[in-house]
N, C-alpha and C. Protein backbone atom coordinates (compact mmCIF):
# COMPACT_ATOMS: atom_id res chain seq x y z
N UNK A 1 -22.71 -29.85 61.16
CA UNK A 1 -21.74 -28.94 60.54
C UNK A 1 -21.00 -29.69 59.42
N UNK A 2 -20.83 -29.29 58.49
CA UNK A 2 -19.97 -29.82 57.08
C UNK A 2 -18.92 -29.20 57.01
N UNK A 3 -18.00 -28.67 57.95
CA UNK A 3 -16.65 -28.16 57.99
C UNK A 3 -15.65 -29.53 58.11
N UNK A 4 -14.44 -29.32 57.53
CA UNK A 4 -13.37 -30.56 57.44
C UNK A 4 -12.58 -29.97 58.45
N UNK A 5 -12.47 -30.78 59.61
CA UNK A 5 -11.48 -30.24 60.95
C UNK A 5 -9.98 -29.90 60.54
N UNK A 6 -9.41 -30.60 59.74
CA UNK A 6 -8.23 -30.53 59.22
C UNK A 6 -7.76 -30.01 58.32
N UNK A 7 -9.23 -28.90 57.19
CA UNK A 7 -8.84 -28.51 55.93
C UNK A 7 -9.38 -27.22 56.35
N UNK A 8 -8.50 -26.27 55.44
CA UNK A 8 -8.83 -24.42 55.90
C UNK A 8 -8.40 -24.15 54.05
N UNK A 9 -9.64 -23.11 53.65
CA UNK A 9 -9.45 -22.62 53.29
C UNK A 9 -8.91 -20.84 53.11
N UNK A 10 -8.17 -20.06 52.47
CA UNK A 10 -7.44 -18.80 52.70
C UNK A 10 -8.15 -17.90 51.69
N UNK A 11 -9.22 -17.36 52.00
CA UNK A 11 -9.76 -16.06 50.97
C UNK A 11 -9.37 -14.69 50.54
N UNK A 12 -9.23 -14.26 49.66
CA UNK A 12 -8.67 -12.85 50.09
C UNK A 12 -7.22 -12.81 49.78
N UNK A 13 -6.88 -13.23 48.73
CA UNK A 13 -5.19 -13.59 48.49
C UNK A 13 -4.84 -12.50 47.70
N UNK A 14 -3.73 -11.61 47.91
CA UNK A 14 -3.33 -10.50 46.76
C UNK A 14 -2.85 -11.40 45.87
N UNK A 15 -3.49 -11.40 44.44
CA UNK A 15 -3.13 -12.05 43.03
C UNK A 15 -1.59 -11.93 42.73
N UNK A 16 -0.79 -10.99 43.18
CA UNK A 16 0.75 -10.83 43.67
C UNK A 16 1.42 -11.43 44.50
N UNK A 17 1.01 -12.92 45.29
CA UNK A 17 1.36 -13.31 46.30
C UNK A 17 1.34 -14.98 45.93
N UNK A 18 2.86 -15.37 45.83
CA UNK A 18 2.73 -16.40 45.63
C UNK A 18 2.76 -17.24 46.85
N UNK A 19 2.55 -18.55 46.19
CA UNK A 19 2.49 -19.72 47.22
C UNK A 19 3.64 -20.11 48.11
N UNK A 20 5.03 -19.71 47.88
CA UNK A 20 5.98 -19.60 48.45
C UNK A 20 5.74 -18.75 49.58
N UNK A 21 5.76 -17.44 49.04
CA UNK A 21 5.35 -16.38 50.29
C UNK A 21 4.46 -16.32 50.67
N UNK A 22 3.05 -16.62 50.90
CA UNK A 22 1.90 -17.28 51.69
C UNK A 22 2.84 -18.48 53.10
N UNK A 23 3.55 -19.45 52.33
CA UNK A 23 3.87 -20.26 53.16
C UNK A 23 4.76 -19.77 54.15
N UNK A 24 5.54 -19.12 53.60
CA UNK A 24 6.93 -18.09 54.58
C UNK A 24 6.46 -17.47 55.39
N UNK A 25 4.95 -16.79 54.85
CA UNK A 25 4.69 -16.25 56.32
C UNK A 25 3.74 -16.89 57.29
N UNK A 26 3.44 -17.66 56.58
CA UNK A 26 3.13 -18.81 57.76
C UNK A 26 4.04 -19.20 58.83
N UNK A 27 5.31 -19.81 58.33
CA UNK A 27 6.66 -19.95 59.27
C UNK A 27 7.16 -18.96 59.84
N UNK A 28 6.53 -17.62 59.21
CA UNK A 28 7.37 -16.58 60.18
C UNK A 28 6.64 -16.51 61.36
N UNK A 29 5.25 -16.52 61.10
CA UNK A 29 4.09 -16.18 62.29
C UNK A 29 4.12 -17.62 63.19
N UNK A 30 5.36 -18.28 63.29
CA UNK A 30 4.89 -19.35 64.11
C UNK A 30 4.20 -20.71 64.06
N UNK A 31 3.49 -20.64 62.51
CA UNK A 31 2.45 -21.12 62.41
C UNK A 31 2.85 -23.05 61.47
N UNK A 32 1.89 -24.01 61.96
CA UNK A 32 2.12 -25.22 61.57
C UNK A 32 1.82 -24.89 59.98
N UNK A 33 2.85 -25.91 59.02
CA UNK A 33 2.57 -25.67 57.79
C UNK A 33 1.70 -27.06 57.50
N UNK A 34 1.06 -27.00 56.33
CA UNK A 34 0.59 -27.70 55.72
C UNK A 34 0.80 -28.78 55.11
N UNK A 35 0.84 -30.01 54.95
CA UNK A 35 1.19 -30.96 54.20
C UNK A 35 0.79 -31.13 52.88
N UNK A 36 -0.72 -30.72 52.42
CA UNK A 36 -0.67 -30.21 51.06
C UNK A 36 -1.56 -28.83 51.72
N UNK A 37 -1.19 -27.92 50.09
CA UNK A 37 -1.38 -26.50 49.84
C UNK A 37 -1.53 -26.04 48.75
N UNK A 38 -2.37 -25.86 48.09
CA UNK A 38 -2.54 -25.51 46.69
C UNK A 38 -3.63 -24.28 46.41
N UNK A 39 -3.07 -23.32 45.50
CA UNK A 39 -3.71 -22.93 45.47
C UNK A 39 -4.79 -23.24 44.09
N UNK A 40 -5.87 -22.20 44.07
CA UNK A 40 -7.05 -22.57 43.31
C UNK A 40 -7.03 -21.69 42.17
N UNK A 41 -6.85 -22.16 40.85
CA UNK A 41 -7.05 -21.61 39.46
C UNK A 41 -7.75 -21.42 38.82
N UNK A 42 -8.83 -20.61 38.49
CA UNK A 42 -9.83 -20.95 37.43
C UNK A 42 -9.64 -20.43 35.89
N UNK A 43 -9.85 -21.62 35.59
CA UNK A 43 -9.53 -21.35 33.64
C UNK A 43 -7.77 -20.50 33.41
N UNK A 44 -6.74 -21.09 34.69
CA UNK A 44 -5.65 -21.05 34.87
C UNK A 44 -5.11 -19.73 34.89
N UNK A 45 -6.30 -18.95 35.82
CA UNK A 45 -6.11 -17.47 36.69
C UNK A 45 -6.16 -17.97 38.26
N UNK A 46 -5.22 -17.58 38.77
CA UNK A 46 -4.99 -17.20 40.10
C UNK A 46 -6.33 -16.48 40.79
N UNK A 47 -7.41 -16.71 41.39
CA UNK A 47 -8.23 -15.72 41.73
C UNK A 47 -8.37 -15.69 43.13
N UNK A 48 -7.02 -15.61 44.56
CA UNK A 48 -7.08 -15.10 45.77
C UNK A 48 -7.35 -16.17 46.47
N UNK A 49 -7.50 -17.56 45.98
CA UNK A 49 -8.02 -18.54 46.96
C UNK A 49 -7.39 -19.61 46.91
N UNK A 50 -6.87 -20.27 48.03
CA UNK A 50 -6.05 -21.91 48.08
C UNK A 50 -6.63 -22.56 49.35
N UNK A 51 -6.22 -23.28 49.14
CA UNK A 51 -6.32 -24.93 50.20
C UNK A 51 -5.27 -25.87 50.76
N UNK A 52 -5.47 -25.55 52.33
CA UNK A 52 -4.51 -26.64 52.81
C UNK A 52 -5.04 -27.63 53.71
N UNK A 53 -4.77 -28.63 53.87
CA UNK A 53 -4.76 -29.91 54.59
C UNK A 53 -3.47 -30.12 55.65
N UNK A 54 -4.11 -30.39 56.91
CA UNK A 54 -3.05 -30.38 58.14
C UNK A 54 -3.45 -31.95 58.83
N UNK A 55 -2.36 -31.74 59.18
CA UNK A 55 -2.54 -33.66 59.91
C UNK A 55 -3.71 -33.86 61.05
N UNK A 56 -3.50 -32.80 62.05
CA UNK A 56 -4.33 -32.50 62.83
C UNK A 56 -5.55 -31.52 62.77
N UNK A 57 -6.92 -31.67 63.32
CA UNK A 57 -7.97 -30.04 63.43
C UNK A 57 -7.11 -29.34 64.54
N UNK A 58 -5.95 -29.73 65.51
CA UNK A 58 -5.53 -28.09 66.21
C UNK A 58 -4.67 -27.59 65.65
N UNK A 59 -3.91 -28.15 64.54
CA UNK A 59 -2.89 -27.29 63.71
C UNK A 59 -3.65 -26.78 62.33
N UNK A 60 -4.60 -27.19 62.46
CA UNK A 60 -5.93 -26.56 61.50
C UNK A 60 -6.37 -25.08 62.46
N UNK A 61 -6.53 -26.09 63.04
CA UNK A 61 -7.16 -24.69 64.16
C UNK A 61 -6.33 -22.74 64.64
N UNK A 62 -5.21 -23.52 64.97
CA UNK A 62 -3.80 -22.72 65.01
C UNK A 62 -3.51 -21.67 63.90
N UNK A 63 -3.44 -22.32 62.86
CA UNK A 63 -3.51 -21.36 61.76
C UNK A 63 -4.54 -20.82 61.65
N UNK A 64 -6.02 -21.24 61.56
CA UNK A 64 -7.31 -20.50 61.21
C UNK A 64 -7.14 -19.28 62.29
N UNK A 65 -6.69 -19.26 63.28
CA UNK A 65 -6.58 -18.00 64.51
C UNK A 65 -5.35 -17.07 63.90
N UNK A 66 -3.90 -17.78 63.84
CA UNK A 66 -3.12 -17.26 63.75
C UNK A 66 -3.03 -16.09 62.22
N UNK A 67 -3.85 -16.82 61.04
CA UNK A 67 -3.56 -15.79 60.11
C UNK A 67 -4.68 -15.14 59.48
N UNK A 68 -5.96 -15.36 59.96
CA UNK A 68 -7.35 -14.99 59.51
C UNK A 68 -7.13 -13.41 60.35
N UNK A 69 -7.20 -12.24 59.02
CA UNK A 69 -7.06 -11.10 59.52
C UNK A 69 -5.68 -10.71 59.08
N UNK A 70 -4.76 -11.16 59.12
CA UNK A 70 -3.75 -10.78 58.43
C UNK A 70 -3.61 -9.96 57.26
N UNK A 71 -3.10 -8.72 57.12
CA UNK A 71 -3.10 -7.93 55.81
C UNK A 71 -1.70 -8.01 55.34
N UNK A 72 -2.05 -8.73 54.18
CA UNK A 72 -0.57 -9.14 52.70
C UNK A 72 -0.65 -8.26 51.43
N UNK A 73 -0.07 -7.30 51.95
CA UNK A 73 0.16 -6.61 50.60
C UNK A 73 -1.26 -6.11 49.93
N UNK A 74 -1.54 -5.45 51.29
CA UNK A 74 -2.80 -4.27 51.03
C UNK A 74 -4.44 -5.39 51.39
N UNK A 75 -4.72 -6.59 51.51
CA UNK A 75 -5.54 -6.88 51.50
C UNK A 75 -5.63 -8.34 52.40
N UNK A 76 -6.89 -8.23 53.69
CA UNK A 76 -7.03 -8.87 54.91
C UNK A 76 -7.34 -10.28 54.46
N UNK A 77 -6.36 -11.50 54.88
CA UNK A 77 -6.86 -12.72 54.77
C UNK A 77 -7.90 -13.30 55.19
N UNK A 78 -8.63 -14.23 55.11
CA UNK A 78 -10.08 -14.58 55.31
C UNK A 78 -9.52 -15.82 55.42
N UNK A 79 -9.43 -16.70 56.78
CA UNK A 79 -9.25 -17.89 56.71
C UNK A 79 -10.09 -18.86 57.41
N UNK A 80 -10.85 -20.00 57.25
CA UNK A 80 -12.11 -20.63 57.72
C UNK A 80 -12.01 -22.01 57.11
N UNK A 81 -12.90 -22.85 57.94
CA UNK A 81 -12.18 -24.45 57.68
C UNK A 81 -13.22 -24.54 56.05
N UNK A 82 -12.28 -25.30 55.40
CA UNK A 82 -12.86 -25.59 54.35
C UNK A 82 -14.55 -26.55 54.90
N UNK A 83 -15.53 -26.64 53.32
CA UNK A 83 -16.53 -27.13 53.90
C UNK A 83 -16.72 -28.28 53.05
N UNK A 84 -17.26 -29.35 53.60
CA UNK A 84 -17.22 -31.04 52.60
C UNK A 84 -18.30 -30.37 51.46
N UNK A 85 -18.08 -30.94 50.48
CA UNK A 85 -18.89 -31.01 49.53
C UNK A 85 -19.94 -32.09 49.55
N UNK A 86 -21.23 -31.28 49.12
CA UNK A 86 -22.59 -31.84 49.06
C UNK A 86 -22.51 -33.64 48.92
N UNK A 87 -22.98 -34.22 49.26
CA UNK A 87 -22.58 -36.22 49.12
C UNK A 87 -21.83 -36.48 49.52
N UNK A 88 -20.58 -36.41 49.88
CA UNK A 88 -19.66 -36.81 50.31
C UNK A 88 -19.30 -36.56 51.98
């Protein structure tokens, strides 16, 4: 498997939803935050997708349960461990 135990990516982001409020409702739902979190830009458009890194895979884990399925402002989060890139 080429999944990173500790890294999740979040698919499915309303382009209206910033990184602040992504994180807030993370803390509201209970949920361990991230130590980094960024989201992903292309050609410096927002297009629904970020990345976080957690100290641990069960606070990786925790969140991948706790917010995968979640609907933000009309549209269901998609959350799944990020996957290593090819060589590395």
């Amino acid at each position: 498997d080429d999944a990173i135990p500790n890294a999740i990516v979040v698919k499915n982001i309303n382009f209206a939803i910033k990184r602040e409020t992504l994180l807030q409702t993370m803390s509201d739902l209970g949920l361990p935050l991230p130590y980094a979190f960024n989201y992903h830009f292309d050609g410096g458009v927002f297009r629904g997708l970020a990345f976080g890194n957690f100290r641990t895979p069960e606070e990786a884990a925790r969140v991948i349960i706790g917010l995968n399925g979640i609907t933000l402002l009309g549209r269901p989060l998609k959350v799944e461990y990020k996957k290593a890139l090819p060589g590395t």
